[in-house]
Protein backbone atom coordinates (compact mmCIF):
# COMPACT_ATOMS: atom_id res chain seq x y z
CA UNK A 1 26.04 3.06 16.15
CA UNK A 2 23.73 4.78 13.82
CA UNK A 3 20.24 4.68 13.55
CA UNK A 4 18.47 3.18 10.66
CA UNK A 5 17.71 5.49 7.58
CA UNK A 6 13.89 6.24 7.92
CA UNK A 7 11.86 4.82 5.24
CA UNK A 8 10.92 7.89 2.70
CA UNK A 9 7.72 8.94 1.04
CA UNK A 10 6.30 7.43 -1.80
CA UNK A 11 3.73 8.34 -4.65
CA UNK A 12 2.66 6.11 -6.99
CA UNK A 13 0.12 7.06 -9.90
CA UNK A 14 -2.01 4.13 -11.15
CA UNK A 15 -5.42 4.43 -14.31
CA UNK A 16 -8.20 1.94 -13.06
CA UNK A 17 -9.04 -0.34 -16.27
CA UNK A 18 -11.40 -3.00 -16.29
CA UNK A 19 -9.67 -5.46 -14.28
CA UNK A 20 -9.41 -3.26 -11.09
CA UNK A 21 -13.32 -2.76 -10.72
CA UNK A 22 -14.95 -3.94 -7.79
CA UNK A 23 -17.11 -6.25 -11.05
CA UNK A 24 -13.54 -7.82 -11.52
CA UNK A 25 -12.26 -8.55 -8.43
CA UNK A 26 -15.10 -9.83 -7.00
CA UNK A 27 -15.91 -7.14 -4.66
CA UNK A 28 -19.50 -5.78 -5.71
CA UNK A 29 -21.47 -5.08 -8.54
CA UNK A 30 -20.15 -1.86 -10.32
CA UNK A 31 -17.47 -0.89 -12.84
CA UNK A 32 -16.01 1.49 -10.35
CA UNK A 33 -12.79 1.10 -8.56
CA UNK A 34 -12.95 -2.55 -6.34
CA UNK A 35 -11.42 -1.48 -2.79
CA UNK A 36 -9.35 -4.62 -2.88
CA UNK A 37 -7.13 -3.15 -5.87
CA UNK A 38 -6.98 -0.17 -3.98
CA UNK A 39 -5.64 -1.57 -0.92
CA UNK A 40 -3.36 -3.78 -3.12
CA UNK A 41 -1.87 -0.04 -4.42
CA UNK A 42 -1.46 0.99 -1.08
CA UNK A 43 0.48 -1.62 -0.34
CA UNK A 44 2.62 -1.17 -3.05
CA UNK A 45 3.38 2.32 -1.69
CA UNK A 46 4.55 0.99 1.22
CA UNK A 47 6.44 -1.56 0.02
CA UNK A 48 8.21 0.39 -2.31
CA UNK A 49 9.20 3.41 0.54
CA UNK A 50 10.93 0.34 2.79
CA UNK A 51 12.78 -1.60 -0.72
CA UNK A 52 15.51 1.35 0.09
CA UNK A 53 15.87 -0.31 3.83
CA UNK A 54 15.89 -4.14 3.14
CA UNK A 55 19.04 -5.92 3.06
CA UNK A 56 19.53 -9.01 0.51
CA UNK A 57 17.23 -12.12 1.78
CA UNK A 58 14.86 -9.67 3.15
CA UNK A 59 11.31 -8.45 2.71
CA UNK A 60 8.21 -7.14 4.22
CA UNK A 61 5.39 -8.06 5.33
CA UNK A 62 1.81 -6.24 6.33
CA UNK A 63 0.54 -6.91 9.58
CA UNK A 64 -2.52 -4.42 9.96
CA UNK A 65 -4.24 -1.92 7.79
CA UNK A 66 -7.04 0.42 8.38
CA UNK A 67 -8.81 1.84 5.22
CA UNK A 68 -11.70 3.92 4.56
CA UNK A 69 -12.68 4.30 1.08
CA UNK A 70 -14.98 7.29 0.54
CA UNK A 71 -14.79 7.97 -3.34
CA UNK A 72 -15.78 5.72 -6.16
CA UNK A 73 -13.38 6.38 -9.51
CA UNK A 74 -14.79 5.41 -13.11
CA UNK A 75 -12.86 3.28 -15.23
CA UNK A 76 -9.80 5.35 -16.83
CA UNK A 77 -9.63 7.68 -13.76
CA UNK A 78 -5.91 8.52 -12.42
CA UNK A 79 -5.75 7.50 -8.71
CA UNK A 80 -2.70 9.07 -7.08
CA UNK A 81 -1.34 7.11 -3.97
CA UNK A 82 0.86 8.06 -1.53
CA UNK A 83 2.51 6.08 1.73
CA UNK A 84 4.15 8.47 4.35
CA UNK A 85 6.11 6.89 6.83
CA UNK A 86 4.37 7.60 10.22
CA UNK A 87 6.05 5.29 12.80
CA UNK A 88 9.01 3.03 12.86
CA UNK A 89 10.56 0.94 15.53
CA UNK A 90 13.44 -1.82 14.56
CA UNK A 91 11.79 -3.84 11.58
CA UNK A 92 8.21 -2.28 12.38
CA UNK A 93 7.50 0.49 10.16
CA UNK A 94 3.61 2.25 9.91
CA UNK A 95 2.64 4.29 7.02
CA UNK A 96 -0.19 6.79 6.89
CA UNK A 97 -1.61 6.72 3.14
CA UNK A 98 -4.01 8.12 0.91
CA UNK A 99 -5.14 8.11 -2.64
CA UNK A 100 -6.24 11.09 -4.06
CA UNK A 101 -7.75 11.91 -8.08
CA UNK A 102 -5.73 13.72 -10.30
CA UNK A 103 -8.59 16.54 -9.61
CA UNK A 104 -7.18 16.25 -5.92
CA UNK A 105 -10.43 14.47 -4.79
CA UNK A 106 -9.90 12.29 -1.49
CA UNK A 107 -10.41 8.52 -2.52
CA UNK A 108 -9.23 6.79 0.59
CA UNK A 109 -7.75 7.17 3.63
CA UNK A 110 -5.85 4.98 5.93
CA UNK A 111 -3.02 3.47 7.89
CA UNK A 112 -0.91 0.22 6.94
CA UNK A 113 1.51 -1.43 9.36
CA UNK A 114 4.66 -3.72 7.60
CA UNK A 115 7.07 -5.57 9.44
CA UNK A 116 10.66 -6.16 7.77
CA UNK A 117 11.11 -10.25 7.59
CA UNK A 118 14.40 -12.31 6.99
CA UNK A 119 13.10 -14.37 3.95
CA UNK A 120 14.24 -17.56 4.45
CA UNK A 121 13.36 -17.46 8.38
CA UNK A 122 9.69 -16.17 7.31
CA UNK A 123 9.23 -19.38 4.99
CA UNK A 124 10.40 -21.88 6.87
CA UNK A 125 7.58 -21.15 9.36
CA UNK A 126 5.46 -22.60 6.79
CA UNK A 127 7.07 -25.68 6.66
């Protein structure tokens, strides 16, 4: 039997408008980049490095993150995001990621944990 193909790196590049400020979402009181849109892009990362691994009727799901956001980023700055896979055993897979300025300035830091889920199983638990 052969092992599982590991889950591959992923960058994504996203331009904070309006709606992502911490103002928007809720988060604070500044036009700056809200940390809850930047954890949402980190999870899109991650999500998008294990698409390659999930079979029809499956997803996944994250089960722990760790964040530090140490840079604030204006509206119409270019936030760079990356998810490297760090850890994976079975359907557990844990990605270090980071998200960077196009200047190369460190805007966060973290690790994010994701589970792969059988769909139909995962929803029925909510029943």
């Amino acid at each position: 039997m052969t092992a599982p193909a590991p889950a591959t790196p992923v960058e994504l590049t996203f331009t904070v408008t309006e709606a992502d400020t911490a103002v928007a979402l809720g988060s604070g009181s500044l036009l700056v980049l809200g940390t809850p849109r930047l954890l949402a892009w980190c999870e899109a990362a991650t999500c998008a490095s294990l698409e390659p691994l999930t079979r029809e009727r499956q997803t996944s799901v994250g089960t722990r993150v760790d964040l530090q956001h140490s840079a604030a980023s204006a509206v119409g700055a270019t936030v760079i995001v990356t998810a490297d896979p760090a850890y994976a055993d079975g359907r557990l897979h844990r990605f270090r990621v980071s998200a960077r300025h196009s200047d190369g300035k460190v805007v966060a830091t973290g690790e994010i944990t994701r589970v792969i889920v059988d769909t139909d199983r995962f929803l029925a638990r909510l029943s």
